[in-house]
Protein backbone atom coordinates (compact mmCIF):
# COMPACT_ATOMS: atom_id res chain seq x y z
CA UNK A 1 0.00 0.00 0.00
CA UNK A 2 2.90 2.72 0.82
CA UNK A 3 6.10 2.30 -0.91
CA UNK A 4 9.30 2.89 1.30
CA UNK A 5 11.90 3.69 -1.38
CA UNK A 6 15.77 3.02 0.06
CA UNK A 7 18.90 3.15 -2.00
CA UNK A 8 21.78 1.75 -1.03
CA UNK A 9 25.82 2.76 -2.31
CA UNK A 10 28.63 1.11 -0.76
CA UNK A 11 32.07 0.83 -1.93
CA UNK A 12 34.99 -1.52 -0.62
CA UNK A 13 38.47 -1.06 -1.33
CA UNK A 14 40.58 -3.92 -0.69
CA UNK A 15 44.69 -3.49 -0.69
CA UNK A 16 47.27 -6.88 -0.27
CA UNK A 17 50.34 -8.32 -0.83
CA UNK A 18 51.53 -11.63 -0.62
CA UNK A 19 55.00 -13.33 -0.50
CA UNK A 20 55.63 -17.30 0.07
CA UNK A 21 59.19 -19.14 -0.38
CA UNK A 22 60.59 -22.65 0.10
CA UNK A 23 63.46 -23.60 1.61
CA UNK A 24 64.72 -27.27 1.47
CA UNK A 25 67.34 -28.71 4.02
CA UNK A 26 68.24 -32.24 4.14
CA UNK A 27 67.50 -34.48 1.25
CA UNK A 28 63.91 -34.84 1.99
CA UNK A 29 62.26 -31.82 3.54
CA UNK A 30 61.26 -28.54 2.38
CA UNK A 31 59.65 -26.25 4.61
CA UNK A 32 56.94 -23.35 3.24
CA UNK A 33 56.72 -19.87 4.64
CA UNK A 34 54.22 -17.40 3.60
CA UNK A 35 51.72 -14.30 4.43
CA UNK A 36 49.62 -12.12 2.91
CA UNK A 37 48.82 -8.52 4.52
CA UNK A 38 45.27 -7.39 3.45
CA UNK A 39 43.87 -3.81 3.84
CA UNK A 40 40.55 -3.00 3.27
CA UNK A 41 38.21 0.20 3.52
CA UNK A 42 34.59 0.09 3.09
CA UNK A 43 31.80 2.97 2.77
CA UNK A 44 28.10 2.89 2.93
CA UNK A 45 25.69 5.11 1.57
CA UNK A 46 21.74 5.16 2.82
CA UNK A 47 19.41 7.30 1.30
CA UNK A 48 15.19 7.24 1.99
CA UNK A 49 13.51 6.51 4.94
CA UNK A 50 16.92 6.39 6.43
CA UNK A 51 19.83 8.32 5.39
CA UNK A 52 23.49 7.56 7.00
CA UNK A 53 26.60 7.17 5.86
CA UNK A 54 29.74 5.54 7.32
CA UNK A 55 33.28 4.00 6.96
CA UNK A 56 35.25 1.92 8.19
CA UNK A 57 39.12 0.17 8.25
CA UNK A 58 40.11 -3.23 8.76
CA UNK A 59 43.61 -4.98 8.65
CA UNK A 60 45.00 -8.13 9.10
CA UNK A 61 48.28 -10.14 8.42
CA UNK A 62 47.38 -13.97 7.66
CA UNK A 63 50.52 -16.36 7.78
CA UNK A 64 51.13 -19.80 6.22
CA UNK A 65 53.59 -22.70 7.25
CA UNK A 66 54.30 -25.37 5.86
CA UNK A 67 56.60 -28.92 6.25
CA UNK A 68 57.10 -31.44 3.38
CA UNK A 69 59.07 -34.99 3.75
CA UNK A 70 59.70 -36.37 0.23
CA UNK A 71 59.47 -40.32 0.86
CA UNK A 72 59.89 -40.95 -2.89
CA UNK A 73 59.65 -39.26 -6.40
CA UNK A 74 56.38 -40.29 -6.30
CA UNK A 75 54.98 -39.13 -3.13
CA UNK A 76 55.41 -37.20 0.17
CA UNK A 77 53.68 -36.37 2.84
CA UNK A 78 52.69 -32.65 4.79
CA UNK A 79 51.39 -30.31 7.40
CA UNK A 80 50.37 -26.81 6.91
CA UNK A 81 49.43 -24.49 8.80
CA UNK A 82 47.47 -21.37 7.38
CA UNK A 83 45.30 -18.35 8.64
CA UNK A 84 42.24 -16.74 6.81
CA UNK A 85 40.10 -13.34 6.63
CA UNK A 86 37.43 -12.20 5.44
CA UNK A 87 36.96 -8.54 5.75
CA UNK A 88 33.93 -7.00 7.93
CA UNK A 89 31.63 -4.47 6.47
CA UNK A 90 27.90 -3.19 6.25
CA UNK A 91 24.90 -4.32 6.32
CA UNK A 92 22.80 -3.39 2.81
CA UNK A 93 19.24 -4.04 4.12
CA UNK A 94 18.16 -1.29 6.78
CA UNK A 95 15.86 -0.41 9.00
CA UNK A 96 17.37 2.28 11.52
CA UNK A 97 20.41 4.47 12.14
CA UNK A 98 22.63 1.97 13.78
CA UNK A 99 22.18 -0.90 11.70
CA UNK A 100 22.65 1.51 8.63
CA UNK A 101 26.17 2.21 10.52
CA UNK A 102 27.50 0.04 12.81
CA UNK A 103 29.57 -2.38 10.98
CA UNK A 104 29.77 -5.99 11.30
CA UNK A 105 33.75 -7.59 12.40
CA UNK A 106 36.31 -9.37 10.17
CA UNK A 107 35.87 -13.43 10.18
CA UNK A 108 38.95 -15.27 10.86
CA UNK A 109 39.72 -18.75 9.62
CA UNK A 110 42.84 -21.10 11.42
CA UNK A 111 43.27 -24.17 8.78
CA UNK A 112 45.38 -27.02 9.69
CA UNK A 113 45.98 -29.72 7.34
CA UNK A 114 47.81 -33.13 7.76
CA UNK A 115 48.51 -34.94 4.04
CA UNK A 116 49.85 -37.57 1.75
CA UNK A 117 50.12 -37.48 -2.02
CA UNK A 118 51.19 -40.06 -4.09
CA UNK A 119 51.79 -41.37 -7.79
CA UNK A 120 51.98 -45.21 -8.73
CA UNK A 121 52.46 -47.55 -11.70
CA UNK A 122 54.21 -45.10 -13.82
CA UNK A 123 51.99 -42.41 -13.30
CA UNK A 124 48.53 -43.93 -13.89
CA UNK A 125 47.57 -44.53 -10.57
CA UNK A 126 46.72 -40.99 -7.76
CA UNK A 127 46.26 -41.72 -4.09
CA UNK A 128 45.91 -38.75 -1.97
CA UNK A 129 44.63 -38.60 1.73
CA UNK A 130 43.97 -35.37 3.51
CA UNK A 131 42.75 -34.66 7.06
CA UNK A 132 41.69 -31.07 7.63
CA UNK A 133 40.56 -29.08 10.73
CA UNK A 134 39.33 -25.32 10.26
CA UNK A 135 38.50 -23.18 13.15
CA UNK A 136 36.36 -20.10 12.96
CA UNK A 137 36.17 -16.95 14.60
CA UNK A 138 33.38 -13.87 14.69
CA UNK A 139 31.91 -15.93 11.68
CA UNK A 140 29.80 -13.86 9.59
CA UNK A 141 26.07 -15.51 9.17
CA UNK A 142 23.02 -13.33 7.23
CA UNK A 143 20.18 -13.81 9.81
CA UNK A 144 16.74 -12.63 9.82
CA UNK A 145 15.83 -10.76 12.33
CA UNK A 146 11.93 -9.15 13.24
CA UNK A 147 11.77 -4.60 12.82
CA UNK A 148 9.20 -2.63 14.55
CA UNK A 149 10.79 0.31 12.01
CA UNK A 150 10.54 -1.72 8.40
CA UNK A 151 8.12 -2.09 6.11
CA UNK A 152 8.24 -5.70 6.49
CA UNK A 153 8.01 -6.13 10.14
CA UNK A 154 11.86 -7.55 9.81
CA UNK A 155 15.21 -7.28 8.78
CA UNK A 156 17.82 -9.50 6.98
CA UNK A 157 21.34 -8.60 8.64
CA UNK A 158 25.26 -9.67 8.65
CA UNK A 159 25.95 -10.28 12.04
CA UNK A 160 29.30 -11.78 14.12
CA UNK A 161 27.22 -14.82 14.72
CA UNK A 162 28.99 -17.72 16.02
CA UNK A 163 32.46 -19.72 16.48
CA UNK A 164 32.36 -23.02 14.45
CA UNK A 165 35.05 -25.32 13.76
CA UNK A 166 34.78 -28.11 10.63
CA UNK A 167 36.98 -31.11 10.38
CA UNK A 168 36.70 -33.96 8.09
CA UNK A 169 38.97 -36.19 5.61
CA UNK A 170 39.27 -36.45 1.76
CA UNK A 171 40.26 -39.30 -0.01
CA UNK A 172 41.25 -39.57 -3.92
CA UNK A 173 41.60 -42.34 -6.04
CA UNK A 174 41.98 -41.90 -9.85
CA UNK A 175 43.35 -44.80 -12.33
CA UNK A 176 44.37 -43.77 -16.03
């Protein structure tokens, strides 16, 4: 019956660099080192039945190690260790002042991986086995959420929801 017209403009702005090297001692190992350093800056722009703007600055340096045993030519075995992020930012759909400008936090990630890869019968045969364990932080989860101030009695927001964790195993066979 009444039209509530909102526009929103946001803009992200995302700055990194990455390095990563291998050094090998022994006849067998090699060991990984890595990072990445990630900037980013995000705006948001509400205009209609609420009008806001805001900005905001996040940073974070994510590192990676990594240790690899050569058994064979044909296969080896790893761990690696290796961070993730995932920037914060606004929420899109609004119903008020603060949720037009209070940002929602970065998501971090901590991935640890156990591994063996391997080659057989002159290269027709792949066997790799992986066990992985991730471990969440301030993970980011769209919820819906009921609004005395919208148009449709609720609201559909980012939010910090939850610490999770997800582990598991992978197994792959292929024959050529």
């Amino acid at each position: 019956v009444l039209d509530l017209p909102q526009t929103t403009n946001q803009t992200s702005k995302s700055t990194a660099f990455f390095g990563e090297g291998d050094y090998t001692f022994g006849e067998n190992w090699t060991l990984t080192l890595g990072g990445r350093w990630t900037e980013d800056k995000k705006t948001t722009q509400q205009a209609g039945v609420v009008t806001a703007s805001a900005k905001e600055d996040w940073n974070k340096f994510t590192p990676k190690a990594a240790l690899r045993y050569t058994i064979s030519d044909d296969s080896m075995i790893y761990g690696l260790y290796s961070s993730g992020y995932r920037a914060g930012g606004f929420n899109g759909r609004v119903d008020s002042l603060e949720t037009a400008t209070t940002p929602y936090d970065p998501e971090t990630v901590d991935n640890f991986e156990l591994g063996y890869r391997s080659q057989w019968a002159e290269n027709t045969v792949v066997f790799n086995a992986t066990y992985f364990y991730m471990d969440y932080q301030d993970k980011q989860e769209e919820i819906q959420q009921p609004s005395a101030t919208s148009g449709t009695g609720q609201v559909t927001r980012v939010v910090n929801a939850a610490d999770a964790t997800i582990q598991g195993g992978e197994f792959e066979l292929m024959w050529l």
